[in-house]
C-alpha atoms as a PDB file:
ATOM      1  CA  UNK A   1      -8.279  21.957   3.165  1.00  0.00           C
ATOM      2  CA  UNK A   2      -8.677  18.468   4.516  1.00  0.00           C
ATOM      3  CA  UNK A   3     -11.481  15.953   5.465  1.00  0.00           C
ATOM      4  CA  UNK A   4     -12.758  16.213   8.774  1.00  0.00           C
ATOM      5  CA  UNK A   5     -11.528  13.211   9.766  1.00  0.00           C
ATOM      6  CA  UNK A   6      -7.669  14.022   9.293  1.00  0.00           C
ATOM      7  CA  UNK A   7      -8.794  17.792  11.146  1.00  0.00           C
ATOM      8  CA  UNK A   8      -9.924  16.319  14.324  1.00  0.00           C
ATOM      9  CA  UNK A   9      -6.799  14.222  14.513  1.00  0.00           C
ATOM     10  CA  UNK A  10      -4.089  16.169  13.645  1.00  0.00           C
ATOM     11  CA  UNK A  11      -5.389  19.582  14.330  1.00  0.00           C
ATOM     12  CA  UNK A  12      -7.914  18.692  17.225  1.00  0.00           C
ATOM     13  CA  UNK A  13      -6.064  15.835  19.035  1.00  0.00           C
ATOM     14  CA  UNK A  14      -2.403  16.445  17.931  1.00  0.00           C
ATOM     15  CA  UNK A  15      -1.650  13.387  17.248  1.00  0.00           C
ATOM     16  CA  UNK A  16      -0.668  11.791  13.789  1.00  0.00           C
ATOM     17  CA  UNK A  17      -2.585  10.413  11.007  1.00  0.00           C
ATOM     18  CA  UNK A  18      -1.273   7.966   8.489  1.00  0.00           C
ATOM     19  CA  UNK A  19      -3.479   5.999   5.655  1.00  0.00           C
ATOM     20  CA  UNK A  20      -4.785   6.093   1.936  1.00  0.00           C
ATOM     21  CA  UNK A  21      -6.566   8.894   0.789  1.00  0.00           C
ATOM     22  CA  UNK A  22      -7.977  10.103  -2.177  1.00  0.00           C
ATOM     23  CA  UNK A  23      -6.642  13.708  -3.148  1.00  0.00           C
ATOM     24  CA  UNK A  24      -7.911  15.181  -6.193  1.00  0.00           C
ATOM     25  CA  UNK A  25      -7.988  12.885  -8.587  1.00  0.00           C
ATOM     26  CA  UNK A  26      -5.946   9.775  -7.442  1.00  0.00           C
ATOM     27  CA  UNK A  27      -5.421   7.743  -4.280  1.00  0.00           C
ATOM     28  CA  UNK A  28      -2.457   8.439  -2.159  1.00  0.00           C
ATOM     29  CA  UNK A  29      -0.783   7.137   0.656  1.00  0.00           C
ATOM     30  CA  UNK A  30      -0.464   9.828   3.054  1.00  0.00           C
ATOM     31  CA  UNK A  31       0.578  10.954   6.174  1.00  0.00           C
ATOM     32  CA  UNK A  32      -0.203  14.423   8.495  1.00  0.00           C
ATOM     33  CA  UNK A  33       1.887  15.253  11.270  1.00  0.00           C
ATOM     34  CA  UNK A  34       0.599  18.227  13.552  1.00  0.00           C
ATOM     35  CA  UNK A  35       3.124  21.745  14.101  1.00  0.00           C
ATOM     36  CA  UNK A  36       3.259  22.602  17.573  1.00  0.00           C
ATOM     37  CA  UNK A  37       4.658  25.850  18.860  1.00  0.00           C
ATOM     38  CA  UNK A  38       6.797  26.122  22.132  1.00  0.00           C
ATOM     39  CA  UNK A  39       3.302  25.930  24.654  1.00  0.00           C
ATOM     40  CA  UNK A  40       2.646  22.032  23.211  1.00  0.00           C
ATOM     41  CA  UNK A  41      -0.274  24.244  21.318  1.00  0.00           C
ATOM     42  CA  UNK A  42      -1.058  22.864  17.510  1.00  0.00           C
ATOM     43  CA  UNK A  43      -0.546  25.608  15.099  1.00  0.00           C
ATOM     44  CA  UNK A  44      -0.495  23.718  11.804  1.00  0.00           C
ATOM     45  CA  UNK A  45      -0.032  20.385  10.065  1.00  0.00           C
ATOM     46  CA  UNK A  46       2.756  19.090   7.304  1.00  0.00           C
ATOM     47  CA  UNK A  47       1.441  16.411   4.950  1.00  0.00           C
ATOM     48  CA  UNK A  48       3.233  14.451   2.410  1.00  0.00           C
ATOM     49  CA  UNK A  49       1.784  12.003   0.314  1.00  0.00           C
ATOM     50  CA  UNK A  50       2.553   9.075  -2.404  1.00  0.00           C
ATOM     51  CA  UNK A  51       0.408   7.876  -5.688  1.00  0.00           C
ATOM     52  CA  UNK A  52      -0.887   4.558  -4.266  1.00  0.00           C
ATOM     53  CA  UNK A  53      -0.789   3.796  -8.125  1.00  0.00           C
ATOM     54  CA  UNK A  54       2.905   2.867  -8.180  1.00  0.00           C
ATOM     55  CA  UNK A  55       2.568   0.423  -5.098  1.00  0.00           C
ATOM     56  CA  UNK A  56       0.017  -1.526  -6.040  1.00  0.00           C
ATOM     57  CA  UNK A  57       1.327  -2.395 -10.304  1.00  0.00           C
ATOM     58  CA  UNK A  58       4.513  -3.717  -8.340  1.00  0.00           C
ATOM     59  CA  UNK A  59       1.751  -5.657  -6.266  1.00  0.00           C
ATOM     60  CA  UNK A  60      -0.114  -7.096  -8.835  1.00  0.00           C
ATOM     61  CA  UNK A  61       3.109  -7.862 -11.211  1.00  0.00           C
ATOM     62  CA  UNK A  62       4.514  -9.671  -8.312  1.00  0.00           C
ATOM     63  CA  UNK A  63       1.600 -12.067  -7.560  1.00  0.00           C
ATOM     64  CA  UNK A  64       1.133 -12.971 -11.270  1.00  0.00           C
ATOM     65  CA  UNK A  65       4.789 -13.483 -11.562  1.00  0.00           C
ATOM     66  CA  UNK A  66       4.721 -16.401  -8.892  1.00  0.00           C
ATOM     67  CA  UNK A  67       1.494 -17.547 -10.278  1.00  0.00           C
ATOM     68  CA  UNK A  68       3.209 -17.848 -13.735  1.00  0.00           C
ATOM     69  CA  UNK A  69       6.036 -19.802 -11.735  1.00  0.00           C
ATOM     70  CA  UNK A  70       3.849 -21.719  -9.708  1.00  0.00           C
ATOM     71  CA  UNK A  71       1.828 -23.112 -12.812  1.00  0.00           C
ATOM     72  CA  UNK A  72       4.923 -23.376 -14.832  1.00  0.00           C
ATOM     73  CA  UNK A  73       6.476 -25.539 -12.170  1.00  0.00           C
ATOM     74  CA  UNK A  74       3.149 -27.899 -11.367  1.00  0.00           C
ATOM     75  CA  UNK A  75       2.827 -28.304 -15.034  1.00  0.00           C
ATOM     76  CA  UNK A  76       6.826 -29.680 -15.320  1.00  0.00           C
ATOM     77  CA  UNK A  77       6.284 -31.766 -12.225  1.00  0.00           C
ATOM     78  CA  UNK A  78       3.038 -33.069 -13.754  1.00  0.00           C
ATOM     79  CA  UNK A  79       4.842 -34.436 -17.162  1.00  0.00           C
ATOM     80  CA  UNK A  80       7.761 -35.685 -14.903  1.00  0.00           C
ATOM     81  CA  UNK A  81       5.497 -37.806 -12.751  1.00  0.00           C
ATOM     82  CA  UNK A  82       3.673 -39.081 -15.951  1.00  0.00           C
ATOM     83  CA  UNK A  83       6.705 -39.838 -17.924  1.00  0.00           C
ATOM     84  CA  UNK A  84       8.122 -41.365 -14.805  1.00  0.00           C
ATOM     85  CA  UNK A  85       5.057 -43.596 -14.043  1.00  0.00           C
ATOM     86  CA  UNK A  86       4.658 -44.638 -17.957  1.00  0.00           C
ATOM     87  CA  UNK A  87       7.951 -46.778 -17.357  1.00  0.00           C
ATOM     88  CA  UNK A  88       6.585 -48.998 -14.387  1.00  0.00           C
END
């Protein structure tokens, strides 16, 4: 069973369909590629899919790690520059 969407593509137009959706309970990234028999004729559809879940911690870890850095780093540069200026 899939949305109608994802039947008009694969099954309908034969052709494949790749983005997010939400299966059951989570969102996944998935993809449906059509089955087509000796006569070009679509007789089925494989899917696979991935929990979006995992993708998007490793997102969200990786832009507050740089922030982290980023601030760490202005706030060095900022008591260099002071210290530095205090002397002239």
């Amino acid at each position: 069973r899939v949305s109608a969407e994802v039947y008009n593509q694969v099954l309908s137009k034969g052709e494949q369909w790749v983005d997010r959706a939400y299966v059951y309970d989570a969102w996944y990234i998935t993809a449906y590629q059509p089955i087509k028999d000796q006569y070009d004729k679509v007789i089925g559809m494989l899917y696979t899919g991935y929990l979006m879940w995992p993708f998007v911690k490793a997102y969200m870890t990786n832009i507050a790690e740089i922030s982290l850095i980023t601030v760490m780093l202005l706030l060095v540069s900022g008591v260099m520059v002071y210290r530095g200026s205090y002397d002239l």
